[in-house]
N, C-alpha and C. Protein backbone atom coordinates (compact mmCIF):
# COMPACT_ATOMS: atom_id res chain seq x y z
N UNK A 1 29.37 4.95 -77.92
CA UNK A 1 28.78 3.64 -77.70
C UNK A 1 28.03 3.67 -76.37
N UNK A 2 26.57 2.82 -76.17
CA UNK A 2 26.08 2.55 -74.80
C UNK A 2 26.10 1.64 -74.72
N UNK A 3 26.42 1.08 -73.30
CA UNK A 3 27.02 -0.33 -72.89
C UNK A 3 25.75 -0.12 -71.92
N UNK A 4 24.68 -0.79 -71.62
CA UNK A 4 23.88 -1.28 -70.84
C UNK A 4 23.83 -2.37 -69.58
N UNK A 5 24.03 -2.55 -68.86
CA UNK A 5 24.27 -3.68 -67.98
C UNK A 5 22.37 -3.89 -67.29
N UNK A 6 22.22 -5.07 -67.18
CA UNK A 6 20.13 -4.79 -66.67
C UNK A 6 20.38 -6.39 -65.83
N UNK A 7 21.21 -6.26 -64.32
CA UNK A 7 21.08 -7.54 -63.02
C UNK A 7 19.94 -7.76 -62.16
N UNK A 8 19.57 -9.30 -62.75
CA UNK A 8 17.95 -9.11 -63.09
C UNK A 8 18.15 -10.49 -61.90
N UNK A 9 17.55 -10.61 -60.80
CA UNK A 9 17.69 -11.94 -59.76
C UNK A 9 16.12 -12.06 -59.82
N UNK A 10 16.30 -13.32 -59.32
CA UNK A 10 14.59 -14.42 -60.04
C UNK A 10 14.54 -15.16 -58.14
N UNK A 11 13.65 -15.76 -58.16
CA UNK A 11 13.95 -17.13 -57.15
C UNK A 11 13.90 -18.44 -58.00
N UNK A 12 14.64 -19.12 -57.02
CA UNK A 12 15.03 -20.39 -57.87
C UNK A 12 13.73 -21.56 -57.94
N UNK A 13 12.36 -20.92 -57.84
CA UNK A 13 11.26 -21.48 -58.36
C UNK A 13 10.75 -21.14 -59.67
N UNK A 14 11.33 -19.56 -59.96
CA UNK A 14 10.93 -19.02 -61.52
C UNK A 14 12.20 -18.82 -62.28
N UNK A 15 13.27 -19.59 -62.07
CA UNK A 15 14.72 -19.44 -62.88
C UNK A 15 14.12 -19.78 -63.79
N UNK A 16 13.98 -21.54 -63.79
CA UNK A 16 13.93 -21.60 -65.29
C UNK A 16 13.05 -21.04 -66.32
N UNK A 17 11.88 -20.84 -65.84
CA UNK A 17 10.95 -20.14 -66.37
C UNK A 17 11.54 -18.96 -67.33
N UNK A 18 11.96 -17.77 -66.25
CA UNK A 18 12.42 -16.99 -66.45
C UNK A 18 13.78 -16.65 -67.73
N UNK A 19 14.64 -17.65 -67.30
CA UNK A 19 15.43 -18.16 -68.24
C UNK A 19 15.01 -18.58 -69.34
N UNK A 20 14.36 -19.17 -69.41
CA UNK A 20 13.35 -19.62 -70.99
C UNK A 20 13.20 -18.67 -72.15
N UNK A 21 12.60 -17.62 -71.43
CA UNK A 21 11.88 -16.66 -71.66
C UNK A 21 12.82 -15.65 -71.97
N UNK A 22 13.73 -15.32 -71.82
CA UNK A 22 15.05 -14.33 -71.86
C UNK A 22 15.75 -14.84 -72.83
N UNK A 23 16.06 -16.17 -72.79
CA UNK A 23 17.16 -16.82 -74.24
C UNK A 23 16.23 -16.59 -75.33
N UNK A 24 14.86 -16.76 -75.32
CA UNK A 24 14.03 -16.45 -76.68
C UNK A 24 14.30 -15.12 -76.98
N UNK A 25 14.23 -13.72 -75.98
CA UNK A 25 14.42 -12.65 -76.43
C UNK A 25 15.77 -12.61 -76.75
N UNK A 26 16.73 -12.78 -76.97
CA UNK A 26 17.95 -12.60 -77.04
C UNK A 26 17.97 -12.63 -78.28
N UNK A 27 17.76 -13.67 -79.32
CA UNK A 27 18.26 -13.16 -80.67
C UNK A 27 17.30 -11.99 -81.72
N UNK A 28 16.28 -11.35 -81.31
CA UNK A 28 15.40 -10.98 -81.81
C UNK A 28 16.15 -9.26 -81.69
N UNK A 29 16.43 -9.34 -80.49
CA UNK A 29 16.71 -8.10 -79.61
C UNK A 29 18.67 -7.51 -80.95
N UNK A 30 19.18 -8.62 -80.68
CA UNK A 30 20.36 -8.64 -81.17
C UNK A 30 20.31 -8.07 -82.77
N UNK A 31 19.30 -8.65 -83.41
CA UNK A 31 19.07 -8.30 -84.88
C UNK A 31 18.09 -6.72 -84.86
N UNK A 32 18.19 -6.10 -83.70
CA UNK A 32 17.88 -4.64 -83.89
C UNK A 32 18.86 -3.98 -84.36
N UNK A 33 18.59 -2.62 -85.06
CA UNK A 33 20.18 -1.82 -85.79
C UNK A 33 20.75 -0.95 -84.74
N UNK A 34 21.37 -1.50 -84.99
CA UNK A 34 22.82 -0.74 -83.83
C UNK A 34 23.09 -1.41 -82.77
N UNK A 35 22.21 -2.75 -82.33
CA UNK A 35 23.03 -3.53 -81.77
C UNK A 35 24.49 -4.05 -82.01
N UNK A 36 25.18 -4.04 -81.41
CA UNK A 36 26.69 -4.22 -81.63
C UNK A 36 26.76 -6.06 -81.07
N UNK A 37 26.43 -5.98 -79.56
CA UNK A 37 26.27 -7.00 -78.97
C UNK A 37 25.11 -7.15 -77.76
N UNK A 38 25.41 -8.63 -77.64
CA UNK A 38 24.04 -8.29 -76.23
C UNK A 38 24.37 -10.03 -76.01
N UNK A 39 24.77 -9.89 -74.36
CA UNK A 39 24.83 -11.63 -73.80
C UNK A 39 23.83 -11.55 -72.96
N UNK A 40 24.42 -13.00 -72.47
CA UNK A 40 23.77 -13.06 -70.65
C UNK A 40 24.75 -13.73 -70.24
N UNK A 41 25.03 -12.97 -68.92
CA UNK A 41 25.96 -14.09 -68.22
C UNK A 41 24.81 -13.93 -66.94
N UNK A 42 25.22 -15.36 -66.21
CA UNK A 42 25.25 -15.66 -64.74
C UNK A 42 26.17 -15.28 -63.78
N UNK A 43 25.59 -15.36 -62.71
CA UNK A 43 26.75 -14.73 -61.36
C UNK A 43 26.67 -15.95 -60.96
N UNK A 44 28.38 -16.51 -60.76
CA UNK A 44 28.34 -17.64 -60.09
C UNK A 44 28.63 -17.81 -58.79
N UNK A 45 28.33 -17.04 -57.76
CA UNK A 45 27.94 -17.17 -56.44
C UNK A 45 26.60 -17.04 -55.88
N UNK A 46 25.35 -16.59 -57.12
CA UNK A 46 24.00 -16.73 -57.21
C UNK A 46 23.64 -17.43 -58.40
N UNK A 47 23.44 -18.55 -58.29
CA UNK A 47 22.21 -19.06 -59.49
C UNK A 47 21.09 -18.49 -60.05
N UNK A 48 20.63 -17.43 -58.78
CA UNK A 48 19.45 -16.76 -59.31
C UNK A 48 19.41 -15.22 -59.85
N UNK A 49 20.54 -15.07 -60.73
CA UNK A 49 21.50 -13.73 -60.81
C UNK A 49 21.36 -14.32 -62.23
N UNK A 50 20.90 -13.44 -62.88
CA UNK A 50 21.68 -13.20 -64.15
C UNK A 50 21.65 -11.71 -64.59
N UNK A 51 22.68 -11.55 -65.42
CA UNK A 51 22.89 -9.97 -66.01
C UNK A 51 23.19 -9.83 -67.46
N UNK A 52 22.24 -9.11 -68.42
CA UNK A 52 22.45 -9.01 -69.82
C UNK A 52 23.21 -7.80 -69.71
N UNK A 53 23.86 -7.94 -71.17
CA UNK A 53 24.97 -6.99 -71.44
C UNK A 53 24.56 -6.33 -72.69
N UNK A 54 23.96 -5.14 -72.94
CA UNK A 54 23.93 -5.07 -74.43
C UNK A 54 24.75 -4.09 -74.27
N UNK A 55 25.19 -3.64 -75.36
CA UNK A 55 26.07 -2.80 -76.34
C UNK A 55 25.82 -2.03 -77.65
N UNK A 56 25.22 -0.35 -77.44
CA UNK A 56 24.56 -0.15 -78.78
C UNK A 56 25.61 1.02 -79.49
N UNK A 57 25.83 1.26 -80.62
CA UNK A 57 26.29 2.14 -81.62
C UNK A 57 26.12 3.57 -81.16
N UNK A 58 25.16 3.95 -80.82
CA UNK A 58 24.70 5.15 -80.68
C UNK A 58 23.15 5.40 -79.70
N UNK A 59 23.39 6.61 -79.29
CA UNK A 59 22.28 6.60 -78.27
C UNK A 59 20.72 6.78 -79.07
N UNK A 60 20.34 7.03 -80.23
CA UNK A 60 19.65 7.16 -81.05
C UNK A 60 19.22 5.54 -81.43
N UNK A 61 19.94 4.53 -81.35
CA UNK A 61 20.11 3.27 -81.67
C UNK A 61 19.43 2.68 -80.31
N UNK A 62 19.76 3.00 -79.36
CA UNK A 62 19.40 2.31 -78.10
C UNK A 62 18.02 2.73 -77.44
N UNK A 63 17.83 4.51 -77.61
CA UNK A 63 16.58 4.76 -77.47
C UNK A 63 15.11 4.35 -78.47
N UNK A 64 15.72 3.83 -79.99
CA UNK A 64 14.74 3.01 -80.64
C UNK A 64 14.64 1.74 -79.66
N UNK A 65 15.61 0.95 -79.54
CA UNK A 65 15.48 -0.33 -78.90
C UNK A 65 14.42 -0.31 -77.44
N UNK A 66 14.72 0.96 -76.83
CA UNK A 66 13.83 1.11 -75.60
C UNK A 66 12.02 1.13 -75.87
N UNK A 67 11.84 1.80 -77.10
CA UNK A 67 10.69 1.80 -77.54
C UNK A 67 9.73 0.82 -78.21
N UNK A 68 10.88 -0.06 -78.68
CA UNK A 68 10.38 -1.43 -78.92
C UNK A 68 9.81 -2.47 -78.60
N UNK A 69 8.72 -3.41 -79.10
CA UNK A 69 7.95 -4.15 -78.47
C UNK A 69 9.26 -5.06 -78.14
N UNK A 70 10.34 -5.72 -78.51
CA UNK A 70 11.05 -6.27 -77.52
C UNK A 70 11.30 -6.30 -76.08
N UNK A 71 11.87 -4.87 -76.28
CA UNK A 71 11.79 -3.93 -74.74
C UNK A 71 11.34 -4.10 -73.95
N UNK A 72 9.78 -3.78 -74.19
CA UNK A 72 8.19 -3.84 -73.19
C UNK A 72 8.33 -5.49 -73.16
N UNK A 73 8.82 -6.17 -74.36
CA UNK A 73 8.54 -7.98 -73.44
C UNK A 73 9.39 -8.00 -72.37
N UNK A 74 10.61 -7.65 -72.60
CA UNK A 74 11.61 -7.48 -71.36
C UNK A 74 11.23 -7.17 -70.26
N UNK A 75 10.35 -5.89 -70.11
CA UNK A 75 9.90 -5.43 -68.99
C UNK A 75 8.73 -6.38 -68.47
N UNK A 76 8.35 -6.80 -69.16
CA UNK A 76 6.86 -7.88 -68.60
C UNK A 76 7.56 -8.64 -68.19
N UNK A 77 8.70 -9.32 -68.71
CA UNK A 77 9.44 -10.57 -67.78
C UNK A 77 9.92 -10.30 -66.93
N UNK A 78 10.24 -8.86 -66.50
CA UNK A 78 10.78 -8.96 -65.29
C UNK A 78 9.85 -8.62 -64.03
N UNK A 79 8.58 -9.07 -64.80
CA UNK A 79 7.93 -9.64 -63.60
C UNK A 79 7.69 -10.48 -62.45
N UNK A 80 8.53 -11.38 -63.16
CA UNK A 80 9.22 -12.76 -62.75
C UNK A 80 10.52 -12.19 -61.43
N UNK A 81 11.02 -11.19 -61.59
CA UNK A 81 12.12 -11.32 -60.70
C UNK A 81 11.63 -10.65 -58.71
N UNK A 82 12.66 -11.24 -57.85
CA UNK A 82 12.44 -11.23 -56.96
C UNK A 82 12.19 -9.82 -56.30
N UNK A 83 13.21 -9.32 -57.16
CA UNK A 83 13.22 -7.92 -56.65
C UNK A 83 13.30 -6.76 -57.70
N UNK A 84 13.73 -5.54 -57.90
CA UNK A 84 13.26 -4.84 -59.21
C UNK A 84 14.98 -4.70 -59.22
N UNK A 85 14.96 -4.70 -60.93
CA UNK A 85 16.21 -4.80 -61.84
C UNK A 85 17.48 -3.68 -61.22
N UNK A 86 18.32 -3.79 -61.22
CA UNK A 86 19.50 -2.90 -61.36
C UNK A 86 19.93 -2.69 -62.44
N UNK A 87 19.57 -1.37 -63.40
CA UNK A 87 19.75 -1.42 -64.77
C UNK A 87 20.54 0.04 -64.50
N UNK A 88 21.95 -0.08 -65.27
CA UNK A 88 23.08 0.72 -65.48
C UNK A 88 23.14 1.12 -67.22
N UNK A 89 22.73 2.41 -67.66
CA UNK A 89 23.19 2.78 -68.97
C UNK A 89 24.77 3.29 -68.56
N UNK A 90 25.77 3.35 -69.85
CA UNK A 90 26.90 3.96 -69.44
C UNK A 90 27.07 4.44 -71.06
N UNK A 91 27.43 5.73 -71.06
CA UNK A 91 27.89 6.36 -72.46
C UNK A 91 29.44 5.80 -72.47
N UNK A 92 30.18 5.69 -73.34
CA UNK A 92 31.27 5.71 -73.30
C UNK A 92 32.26 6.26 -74.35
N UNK A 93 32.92 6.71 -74.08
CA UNK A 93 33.36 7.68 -75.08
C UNK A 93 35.04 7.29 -75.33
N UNK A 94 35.03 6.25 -74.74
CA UNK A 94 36.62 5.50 -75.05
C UNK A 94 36.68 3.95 -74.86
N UNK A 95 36.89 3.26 -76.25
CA UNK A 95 37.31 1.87 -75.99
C UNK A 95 38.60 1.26 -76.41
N UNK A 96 39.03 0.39 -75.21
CA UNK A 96 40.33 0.48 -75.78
C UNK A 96 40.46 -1.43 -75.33
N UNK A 97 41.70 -1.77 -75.30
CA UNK A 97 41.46 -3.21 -75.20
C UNK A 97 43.09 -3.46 -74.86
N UNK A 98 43.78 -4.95 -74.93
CA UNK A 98 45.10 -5.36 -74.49
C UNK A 98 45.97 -4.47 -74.54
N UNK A 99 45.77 -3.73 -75.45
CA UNK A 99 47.32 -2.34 -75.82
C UNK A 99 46.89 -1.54 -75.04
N UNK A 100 45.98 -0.85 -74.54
CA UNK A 100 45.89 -0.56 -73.56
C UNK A 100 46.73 -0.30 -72.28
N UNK A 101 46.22 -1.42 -71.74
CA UNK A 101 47.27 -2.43 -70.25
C UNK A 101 48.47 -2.58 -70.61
N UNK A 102 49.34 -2.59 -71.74
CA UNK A 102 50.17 -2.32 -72.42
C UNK A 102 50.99 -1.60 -72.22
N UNK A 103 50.52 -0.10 -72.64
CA UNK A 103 50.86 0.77 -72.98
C UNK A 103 51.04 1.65 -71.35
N UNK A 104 50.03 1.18 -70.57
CA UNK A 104 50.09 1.95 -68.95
C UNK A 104 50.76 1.04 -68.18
N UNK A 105 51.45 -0.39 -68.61
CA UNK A 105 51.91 -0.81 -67.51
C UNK A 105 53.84 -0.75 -68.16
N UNK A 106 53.75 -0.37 -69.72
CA UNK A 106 55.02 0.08 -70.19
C UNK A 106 55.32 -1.52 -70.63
N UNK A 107 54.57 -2.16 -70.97
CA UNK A 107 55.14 -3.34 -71.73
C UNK A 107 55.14 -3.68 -73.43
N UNK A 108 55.81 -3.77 -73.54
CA UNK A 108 56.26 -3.94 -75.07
C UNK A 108 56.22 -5.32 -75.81
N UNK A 109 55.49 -5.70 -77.02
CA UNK A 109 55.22 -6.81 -77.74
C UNK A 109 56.09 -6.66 -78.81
């Protein structure tokens, strides 16, 4: 799986703008194949912080998505931001969840 992280800060003259423009790409982006998931959250000690999360199947899956006119809109919007993106790919090759923390802290359900 690639887990993508892309912390994208605006000034708070082109938030909303910016924001506008990002919730439209969001479901278009999501209905690509091998999207798994894809949010946005906010940082709530910056208003002018936000960070999408996608999540793809396979790296074959994510490098279509990069090539995509979605993509390139992405990149045109982040024309809008103050400063240039902090974008993190991460392969991951283990997901695990509550049993987990579970299982390493020796607690039993």
């Amino acid at each position: 799986m690639i887990v993508v992280t892309s912390k994208m800060k605006t000034t708070s003259e082109k938030r909303e703008e910016f924001l506008k423009a990002l919730r439209g790409m969001l479901e278009p982006m999501r209905l690509q194949p091998g999207c798994k998931n894809l949010f946005l959250c906010h940082d709530c000690e910056d208003e002018n912080t936000s960070i999408l999360v996608e999540e793809w199947d396979v790296k074959e899956d994510f490098d279509r998505h990069l090539r995509s006119y979605d993509y390139r809109n992405l990149l045109v919007l982040m024309d809008l931001l103050s400063e240039p993106p902090e974008i993190k790919i991460n392969i991951v090759s283990l997901s695990a969840g509550m049993e987990y923390v579970e299982e390493v802290l020796g607690m039993n359900r």
